[in-house]
Protein backbone atom coordinates (compact mmCIF):
# COMPACT_ATOMS: atom_id res chain seq x y z
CA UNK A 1 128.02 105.94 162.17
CA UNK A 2 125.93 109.10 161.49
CA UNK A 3 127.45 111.51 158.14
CA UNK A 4 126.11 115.10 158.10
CA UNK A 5 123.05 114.02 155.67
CA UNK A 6 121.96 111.53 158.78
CA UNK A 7 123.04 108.48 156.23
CA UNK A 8 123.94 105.82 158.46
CA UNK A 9 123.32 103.35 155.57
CA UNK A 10 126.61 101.81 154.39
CA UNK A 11 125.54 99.66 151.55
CA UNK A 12 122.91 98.71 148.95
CA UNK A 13 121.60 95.57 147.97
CA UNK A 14 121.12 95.14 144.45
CA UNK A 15 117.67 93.20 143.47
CA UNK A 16 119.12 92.27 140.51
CA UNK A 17 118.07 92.36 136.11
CA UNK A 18 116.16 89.06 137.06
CA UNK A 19 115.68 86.32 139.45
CA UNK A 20 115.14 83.85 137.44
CA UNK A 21 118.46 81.58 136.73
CA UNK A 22 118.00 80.31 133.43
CA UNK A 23 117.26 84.13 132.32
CA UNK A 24 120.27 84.99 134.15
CA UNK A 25 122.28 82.64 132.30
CA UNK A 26 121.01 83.20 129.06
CA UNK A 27 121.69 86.97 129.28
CA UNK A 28 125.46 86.64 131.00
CA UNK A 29 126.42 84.72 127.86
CA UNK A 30 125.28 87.60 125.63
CA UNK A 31 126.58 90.10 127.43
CA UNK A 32 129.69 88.23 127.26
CA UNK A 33 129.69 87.34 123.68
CA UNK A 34 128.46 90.80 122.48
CA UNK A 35 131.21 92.21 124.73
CA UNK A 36 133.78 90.04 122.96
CA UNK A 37 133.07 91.07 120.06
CA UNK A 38 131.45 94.37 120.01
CA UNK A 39 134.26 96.08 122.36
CA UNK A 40 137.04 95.21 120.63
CA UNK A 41 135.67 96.83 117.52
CA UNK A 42 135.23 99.85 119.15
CA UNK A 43 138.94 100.20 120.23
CA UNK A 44 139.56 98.81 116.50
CA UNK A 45 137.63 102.10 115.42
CA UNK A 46 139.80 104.28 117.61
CA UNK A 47 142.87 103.19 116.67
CA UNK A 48 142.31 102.94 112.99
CA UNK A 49 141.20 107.17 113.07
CA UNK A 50 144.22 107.54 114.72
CA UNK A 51 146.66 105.47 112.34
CA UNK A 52 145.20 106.98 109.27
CA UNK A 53 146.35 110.32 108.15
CA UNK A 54 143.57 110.33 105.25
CA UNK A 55 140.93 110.69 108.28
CA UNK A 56 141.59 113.79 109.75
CA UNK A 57 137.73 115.78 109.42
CA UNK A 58 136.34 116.76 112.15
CA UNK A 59 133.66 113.90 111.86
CA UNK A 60 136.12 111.36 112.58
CA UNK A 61 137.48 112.72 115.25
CA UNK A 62 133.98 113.23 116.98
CA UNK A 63 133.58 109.25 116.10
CA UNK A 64 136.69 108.17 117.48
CA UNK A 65 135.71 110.00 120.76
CA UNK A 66 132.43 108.55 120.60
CA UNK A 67 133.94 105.35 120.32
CA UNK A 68 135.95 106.05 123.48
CA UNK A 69 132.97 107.10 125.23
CA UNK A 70 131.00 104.42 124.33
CA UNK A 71 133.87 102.21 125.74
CA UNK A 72 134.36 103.82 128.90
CA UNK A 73 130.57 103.79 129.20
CA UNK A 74 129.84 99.86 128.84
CA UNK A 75 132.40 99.72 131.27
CA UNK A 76 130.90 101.65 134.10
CA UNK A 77 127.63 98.57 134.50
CA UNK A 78 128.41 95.71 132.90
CA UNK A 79 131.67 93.99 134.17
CA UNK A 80 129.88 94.35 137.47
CA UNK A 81 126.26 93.13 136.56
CA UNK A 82 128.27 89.74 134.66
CA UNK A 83 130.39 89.58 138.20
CA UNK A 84 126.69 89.38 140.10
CA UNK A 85 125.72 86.97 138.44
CA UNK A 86 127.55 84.34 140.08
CA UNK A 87 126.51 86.26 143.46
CA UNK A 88 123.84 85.01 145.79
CA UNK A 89 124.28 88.62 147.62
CA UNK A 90 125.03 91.20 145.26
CA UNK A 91 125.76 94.25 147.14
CA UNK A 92 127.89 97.69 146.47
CA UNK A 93 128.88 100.35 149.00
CA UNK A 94 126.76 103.73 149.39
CA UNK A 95 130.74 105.36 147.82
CA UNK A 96 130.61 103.18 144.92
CA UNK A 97 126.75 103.86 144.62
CA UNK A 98 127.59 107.42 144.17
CA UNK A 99 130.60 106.60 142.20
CA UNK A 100 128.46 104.93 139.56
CA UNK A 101 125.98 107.04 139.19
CA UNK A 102 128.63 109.73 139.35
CA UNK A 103 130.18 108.22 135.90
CA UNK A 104 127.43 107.12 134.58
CA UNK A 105 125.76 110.83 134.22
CA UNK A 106 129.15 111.94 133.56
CA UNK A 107 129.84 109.57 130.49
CA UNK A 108 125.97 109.78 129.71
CA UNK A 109 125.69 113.77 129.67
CA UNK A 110 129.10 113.85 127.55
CA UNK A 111 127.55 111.73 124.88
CA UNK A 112 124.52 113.17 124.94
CA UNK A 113 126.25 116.70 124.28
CA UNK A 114 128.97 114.86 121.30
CA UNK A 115 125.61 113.73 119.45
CA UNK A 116 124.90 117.68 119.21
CA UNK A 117 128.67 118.93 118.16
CA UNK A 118 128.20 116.04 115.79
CA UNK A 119 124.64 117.11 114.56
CA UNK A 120 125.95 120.96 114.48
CA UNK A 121 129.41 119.53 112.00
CA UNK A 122 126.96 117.55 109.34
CA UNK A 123 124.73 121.25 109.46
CA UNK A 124 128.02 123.45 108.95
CA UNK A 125 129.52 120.46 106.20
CA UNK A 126 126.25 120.33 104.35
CA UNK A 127 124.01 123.93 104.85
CA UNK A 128 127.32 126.03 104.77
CA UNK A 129 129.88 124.27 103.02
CA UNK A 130 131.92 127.29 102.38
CA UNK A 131 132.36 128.00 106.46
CA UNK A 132 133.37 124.33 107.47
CA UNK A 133 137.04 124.98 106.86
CA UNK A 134 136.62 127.97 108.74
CA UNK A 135 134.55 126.93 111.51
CA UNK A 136 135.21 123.37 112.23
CA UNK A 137 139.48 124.24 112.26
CA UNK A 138 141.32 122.17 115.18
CA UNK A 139 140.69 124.33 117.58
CA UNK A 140 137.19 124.63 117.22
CA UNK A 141 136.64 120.71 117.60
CA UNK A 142 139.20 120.75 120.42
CA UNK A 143 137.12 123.67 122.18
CA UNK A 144 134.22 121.97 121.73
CA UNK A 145 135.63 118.48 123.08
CA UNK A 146 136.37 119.76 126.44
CA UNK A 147 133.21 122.16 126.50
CA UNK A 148 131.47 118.67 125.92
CA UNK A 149 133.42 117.06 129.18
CA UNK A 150 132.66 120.12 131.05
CA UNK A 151 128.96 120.15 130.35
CA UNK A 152 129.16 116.39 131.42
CA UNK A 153 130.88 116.82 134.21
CA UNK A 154 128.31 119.86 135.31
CA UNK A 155 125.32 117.70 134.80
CA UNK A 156 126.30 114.64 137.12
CA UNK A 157 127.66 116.68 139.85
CA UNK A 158 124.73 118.60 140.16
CA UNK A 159 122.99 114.66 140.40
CA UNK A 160 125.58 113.67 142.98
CA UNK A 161 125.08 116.75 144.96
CA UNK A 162 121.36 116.01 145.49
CA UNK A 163 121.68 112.65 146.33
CA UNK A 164 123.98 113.31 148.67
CA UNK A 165 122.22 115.47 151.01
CA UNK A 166 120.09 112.69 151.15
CA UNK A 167 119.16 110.65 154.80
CA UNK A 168 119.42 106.76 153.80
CA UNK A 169 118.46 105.44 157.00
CA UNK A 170 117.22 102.09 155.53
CA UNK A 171 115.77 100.05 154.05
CA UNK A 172 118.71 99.34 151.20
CA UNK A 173 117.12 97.14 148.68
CA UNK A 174 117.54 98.80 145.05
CA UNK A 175 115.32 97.65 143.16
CA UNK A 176 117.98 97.52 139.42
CA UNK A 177 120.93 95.76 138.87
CA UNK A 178 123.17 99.15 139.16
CA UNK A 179 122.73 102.58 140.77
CA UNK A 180 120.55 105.24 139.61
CA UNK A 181 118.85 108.35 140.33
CA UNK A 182 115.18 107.12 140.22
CA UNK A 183 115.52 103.78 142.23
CA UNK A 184 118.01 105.35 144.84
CA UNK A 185 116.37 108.53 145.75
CA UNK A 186 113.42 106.26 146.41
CA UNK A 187 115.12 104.73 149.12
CA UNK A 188 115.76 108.19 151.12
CA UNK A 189 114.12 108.54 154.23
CA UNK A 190 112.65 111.67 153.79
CA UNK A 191 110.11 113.77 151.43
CA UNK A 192 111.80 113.18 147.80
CA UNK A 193 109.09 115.21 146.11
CA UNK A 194 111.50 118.24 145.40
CA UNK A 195 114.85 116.49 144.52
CA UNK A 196 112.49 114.63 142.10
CA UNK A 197 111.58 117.66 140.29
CA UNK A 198 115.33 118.91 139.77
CA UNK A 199 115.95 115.70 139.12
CA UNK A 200 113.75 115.23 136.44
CA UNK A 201 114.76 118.75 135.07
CA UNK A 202 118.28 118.30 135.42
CA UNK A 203 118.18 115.13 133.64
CA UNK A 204 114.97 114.57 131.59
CA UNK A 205 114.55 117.98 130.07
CA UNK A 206 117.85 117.69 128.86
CA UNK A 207 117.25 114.78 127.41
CA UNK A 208 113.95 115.97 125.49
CA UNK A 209 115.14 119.42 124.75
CA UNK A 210 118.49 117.92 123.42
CA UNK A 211 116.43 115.09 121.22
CA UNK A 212 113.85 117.50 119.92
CA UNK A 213 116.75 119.79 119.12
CA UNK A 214 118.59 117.15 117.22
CA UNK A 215 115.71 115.79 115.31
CA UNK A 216 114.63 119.74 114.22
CA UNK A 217 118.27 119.81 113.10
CA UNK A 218 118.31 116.82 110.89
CA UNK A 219 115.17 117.57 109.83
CA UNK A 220 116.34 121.10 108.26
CA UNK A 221 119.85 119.16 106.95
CA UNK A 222 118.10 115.98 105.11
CA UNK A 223 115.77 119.30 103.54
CA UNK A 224 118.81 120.51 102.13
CA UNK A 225 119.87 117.25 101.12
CA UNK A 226 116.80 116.04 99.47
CA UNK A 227 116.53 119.71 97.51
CA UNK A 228 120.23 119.43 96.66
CA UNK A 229 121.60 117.58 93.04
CA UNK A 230 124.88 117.15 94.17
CA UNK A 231 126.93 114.15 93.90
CA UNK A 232 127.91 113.96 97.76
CA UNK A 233 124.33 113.43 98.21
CA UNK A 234 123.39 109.94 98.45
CA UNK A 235 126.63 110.14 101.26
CA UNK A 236 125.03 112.63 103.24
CA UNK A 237 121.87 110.97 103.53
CA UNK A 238 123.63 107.51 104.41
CA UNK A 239 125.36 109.92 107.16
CA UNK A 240 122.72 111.71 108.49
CA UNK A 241 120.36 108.64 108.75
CA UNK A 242 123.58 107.07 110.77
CA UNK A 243 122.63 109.85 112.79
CA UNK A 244 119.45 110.24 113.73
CA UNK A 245 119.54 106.02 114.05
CA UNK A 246 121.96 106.84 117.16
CA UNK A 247 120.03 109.67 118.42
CA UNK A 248 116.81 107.33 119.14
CA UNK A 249 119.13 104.39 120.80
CA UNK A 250 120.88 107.45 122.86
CA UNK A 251 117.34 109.34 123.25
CA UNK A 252 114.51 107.12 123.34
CA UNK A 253 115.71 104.98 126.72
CA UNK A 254 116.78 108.37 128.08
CA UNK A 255 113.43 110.05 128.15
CA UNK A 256 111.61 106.99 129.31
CA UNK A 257 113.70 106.62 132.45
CA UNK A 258 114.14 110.37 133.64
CA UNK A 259 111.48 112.86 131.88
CA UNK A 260 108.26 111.17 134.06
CA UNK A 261 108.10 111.00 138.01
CA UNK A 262 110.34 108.20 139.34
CA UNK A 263 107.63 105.01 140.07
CA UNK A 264 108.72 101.76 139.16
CA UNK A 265 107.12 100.73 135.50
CA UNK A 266 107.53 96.49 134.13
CA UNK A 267 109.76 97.68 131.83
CA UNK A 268 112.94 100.22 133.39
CA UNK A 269 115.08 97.31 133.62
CA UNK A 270 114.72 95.85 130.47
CA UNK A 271 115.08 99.97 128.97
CA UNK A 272 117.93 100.45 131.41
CA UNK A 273 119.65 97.32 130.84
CA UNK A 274 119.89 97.85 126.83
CA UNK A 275 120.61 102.23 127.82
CA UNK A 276 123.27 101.17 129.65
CA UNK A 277 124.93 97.83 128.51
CA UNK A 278 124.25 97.55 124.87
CA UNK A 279 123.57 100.28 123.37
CA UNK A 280 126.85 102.01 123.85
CA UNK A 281 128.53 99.17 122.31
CA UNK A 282 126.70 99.53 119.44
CA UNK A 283 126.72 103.22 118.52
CA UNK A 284 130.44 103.50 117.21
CA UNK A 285 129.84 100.30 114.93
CA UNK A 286 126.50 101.62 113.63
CA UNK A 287 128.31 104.41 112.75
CA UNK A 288 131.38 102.68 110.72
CA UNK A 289 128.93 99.93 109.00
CA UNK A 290 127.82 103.01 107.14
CA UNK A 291 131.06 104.75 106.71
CA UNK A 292 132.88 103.55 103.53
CA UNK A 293 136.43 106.08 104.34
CA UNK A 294 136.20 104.41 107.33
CA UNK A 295 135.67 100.50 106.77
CA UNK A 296 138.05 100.79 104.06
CA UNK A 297 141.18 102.22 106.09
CA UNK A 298 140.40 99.29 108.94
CA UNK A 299 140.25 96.68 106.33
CA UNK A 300 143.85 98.07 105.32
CA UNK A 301 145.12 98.70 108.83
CA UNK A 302 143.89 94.78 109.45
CA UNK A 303 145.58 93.82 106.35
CA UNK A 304 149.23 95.02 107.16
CA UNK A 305 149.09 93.52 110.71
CA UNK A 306 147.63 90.26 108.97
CA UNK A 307 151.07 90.67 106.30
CA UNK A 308 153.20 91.67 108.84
């Protein structure tokens, strides 16, 4: 039956990462095994900032909400890409198309705004050391939290909005193994060519002003750094090059998929599958491999639950 936006279709067929079953296979088990392993870390990370007193600055609690993004993330694509596996039809509603691309811009724009609080806390903590008390208190980080989820929020509801004044009147192949913006508003029956453009600004200028942003940032910070003789300075370095590390996984995929006009290219699934399934994982441990405050207070948090 007809909707307002003349959608009358129901569902989407997914093509799929691959067709090929060995490839298939091969990847399920390393989603499964990275998941395993990786995931659980993550949630190790969050709980061990909030067990430990001695971690407390504001760049742990930005890391332990990273974490939790990160989590909630991998969560949105994955469990249901593994599920289709085993699928000869893999198929998902038009409402849980929109759903997932809902949460996935959500979750996405969220991060993308926590790497900048992050970036603007290692600027305050290194170029004006004598404000960070003052600047970075509680409620500053708390403010800045839910301005984050707001801003995330903003930026995928202005993505569901356009897609859903959309006509789908068929066909319903999507040509990914989830729901996005590019392969899904090529499937409208209709002239695309100006949801494409606020597409592409909504998402992929973002994206590019928000990278180049970050990058001039780090690039003024590791300045200080490197002109600096102080003994926190080898640790600032190791931080900010934890950083900017993040910011190209986060980035880089980002602004191949959404900052160029939405034709298929060879590679989107292979740049979407890692944006989307493993490099979320891997952000929050990338982080506390080269934290030593925080490796240290797991490794004691392990320790008494080993004892006890």
């Amino acid at each position: 039956m007809e909707t307002e936006n003349n959608t009358v279709v129901t569902e989407f067929i997914l093509v799929g990462l691959t067709q090929s079953q060995s490839i298939q296979l091969l990847v399920f088990v390393l989603v499964l095994i990275f998941y395993l392993i990786i995931l659980p870390g993550n949630f190790l990370i969050i709980l061990t900032i909030r067990s430990d007193p001695g971690l407390t600055a504001p760049l742990y609690f930005f890391l332990g909400n990273l974490a939790f993004l990160d989590a909630s993330y991998s969560f949105i694509v994955a469990p249901r890409m593994l599920a289709d596996f085993f699928s000869e039809k893999k198929v998902i509603s038009y409402k849980g198309c929109i759903t997932q691309l809902f949460f996935l811009h959500f979750l996405g724009g969220g991060e993308g705004l926590l790497l900048v609080v992050m970036a603007f806390d290692r600027y305050i903590a290194i170029c004006r050391p004598l404000y960070y008390s003052t600047v970075m208190n509680p409620r500053a980080c708390h403010v800045l939290l839910l301005a984050l989820w707001f801003g995330g929020f903003v930026h995928s509801i202005i993505q569901v909005a356009l897609i859903l004044r959309l006509p789908f009147c068929g066909p319903n192949r999507l040509d990914n193994f989830f729901c996005d913006v590019p392969q899904v508003i090529k499937l409208a029956c209709t002239d695309t060519f100006v949801v494409e453009l606020l597409m592409v600004f909504n998402s992929g200028l973002m994206t590019l002003l928000c990278f180049v942003g970050l990058l001039a940032s780090y690039a003024v910070i590791l300045c200080r750094v490197c002109g600096s003789s102080s003994e926190g300075k080898s640790k600032a370095m190791s931080t900010c090059t934890t950083h900017i590390i993040v910011i190209f996984l986060m980035f880089g995929p980002g602004i191949f998929i959404y900052t160029r006009p939405f034709r298929a290219l060879p590679a989107d699934k292979v740049v979407s599958f890692f944006h989307t399934v493993i490099f979320p994982l891997m952000n929050p441990v990338i982080y506390t491999l080269r934290n030593q405050e925080v490796k240290a207070s797991m490794r004691r948090l392990l320790s008494r639950h080993v004892i006890c």
